[in-house]
N, C-alpha and C. Protein backbone atom coordinates (compact mmCIF):
# COMPACT_ATOMS: atom_id res chain seq x y z
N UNK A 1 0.81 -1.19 0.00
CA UNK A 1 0.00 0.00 0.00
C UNK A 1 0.87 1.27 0.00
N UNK A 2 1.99 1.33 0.65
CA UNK A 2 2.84 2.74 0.83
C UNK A 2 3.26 2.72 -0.36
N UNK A 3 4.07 1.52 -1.27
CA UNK A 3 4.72 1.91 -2.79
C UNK A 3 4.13 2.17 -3.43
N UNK A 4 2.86 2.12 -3.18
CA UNK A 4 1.34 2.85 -4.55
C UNK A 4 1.18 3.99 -3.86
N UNK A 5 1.46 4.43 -2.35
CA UNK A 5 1.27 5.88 -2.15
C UNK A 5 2.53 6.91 -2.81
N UNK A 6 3.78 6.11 -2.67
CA UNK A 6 4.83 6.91 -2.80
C UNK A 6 4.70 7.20 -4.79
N UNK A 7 4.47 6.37 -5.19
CA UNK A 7 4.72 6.43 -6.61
C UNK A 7 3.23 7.31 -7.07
N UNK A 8 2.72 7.52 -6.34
CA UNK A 8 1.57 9.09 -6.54
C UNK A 8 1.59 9.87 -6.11
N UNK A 9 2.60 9.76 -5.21
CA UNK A 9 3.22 11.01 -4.53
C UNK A 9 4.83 11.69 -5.59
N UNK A 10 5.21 10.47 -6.13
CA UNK A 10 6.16 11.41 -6.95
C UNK A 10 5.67 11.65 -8.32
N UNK A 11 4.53 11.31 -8.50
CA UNK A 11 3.85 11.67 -10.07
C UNK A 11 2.71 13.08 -9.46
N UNK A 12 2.07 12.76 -8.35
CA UNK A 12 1.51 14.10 -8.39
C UNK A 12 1.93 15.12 -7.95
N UNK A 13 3.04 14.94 -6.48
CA UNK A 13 3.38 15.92 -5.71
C UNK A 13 4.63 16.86 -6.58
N UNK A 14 5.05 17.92 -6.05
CA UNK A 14 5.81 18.63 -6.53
C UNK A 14 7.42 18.27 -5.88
N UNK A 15 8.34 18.30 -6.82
CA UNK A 15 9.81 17.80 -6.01
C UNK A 15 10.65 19.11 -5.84
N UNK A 16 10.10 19.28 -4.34
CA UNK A 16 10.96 20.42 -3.91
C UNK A 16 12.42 20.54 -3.88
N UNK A 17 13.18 19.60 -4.36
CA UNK A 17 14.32 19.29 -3.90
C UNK A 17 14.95 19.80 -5.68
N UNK A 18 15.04 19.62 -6.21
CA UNK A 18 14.45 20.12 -8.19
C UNK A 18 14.51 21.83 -7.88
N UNK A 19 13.32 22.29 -7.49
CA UNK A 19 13.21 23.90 -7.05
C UNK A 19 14.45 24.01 -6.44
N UNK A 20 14.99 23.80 -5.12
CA UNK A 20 16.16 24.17 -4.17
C UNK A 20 15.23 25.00 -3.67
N UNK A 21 14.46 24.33 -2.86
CA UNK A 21 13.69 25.26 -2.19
C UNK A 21 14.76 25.43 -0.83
N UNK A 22 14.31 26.30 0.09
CA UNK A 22 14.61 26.48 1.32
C UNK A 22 14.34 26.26 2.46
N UNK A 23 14.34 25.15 3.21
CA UNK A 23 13.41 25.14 4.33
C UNK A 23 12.98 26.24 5.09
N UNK A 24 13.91 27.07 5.12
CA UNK A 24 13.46 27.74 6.04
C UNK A 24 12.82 29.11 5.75
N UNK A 25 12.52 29.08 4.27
CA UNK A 25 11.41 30.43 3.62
C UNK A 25 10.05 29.26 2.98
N UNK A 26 9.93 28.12 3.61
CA UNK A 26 8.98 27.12 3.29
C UNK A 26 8.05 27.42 3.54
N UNK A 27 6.41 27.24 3.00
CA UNK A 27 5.14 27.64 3.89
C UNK A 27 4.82 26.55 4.54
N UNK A 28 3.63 27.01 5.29
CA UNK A 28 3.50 25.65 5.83
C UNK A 28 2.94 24.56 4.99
N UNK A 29 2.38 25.06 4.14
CA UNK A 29 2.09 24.19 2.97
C UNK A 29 3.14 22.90 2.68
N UNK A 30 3.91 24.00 1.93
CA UNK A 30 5.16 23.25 1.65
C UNK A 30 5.76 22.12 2.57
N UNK A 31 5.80 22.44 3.90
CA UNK A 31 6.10 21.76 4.94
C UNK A 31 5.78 20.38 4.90
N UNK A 32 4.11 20.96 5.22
CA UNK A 32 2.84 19.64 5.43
C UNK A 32 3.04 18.43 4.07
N UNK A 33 3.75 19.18 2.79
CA UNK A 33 3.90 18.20 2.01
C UNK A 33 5.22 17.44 2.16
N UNK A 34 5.94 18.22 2.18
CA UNK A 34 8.05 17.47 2.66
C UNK A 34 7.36 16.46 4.09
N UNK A 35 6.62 16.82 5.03
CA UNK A 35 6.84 15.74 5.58
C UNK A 35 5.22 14.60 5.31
N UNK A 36 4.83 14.92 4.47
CA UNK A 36 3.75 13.59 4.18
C UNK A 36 4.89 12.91 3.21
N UNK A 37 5.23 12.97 2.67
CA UNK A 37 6.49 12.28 1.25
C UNK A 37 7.27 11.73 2.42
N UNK A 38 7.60 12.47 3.23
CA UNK A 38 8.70 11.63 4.46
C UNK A 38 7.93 10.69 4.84
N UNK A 39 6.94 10.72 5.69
CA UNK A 39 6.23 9.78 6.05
C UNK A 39 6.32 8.28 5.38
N UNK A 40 5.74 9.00 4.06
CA UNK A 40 5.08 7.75 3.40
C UNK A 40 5.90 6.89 2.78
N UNK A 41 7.12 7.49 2.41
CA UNK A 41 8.90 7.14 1.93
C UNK A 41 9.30 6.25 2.95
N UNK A 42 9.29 6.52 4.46
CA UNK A 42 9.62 5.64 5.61
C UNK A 42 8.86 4.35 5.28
N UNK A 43 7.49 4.46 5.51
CA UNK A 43 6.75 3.18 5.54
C UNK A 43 6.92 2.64 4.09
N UNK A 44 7.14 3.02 2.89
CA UNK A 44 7.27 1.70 1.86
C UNK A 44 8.55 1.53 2.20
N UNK A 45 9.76 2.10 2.68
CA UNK A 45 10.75 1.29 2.76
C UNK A 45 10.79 0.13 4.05
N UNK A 46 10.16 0.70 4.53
CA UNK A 46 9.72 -0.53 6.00
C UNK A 46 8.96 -1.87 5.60
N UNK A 47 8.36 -1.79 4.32
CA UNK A 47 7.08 -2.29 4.46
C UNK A 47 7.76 -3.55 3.10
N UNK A 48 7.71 -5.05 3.53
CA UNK A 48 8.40 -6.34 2.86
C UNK A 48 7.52 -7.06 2.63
């Protein structure tokens, strides 16, 4: 279930990392998304 979240998370979400965004001029927007991708990145790599 997480490798079907992550792989719609890198087709829909935006790759802040591409931009060079800044964390620390981030909105919270931005935030709430860097750490749902974290999240969900942890659990498919957890997940066998």
């Amino acid at each position: 279930m997480y490798k079907l979240l992550a792989k719609l998370n890198k087709w829909l979400l935006p790759n802040y990392t591409r931009q060079q965004l800044d964390l620390a001029k981030a909105s919270k927007l931005q935030k709430a998304i860097i750490g749902w991708k974290y999240w969900v990145t942890t659990h498919a790599l957890d997940e066998k």
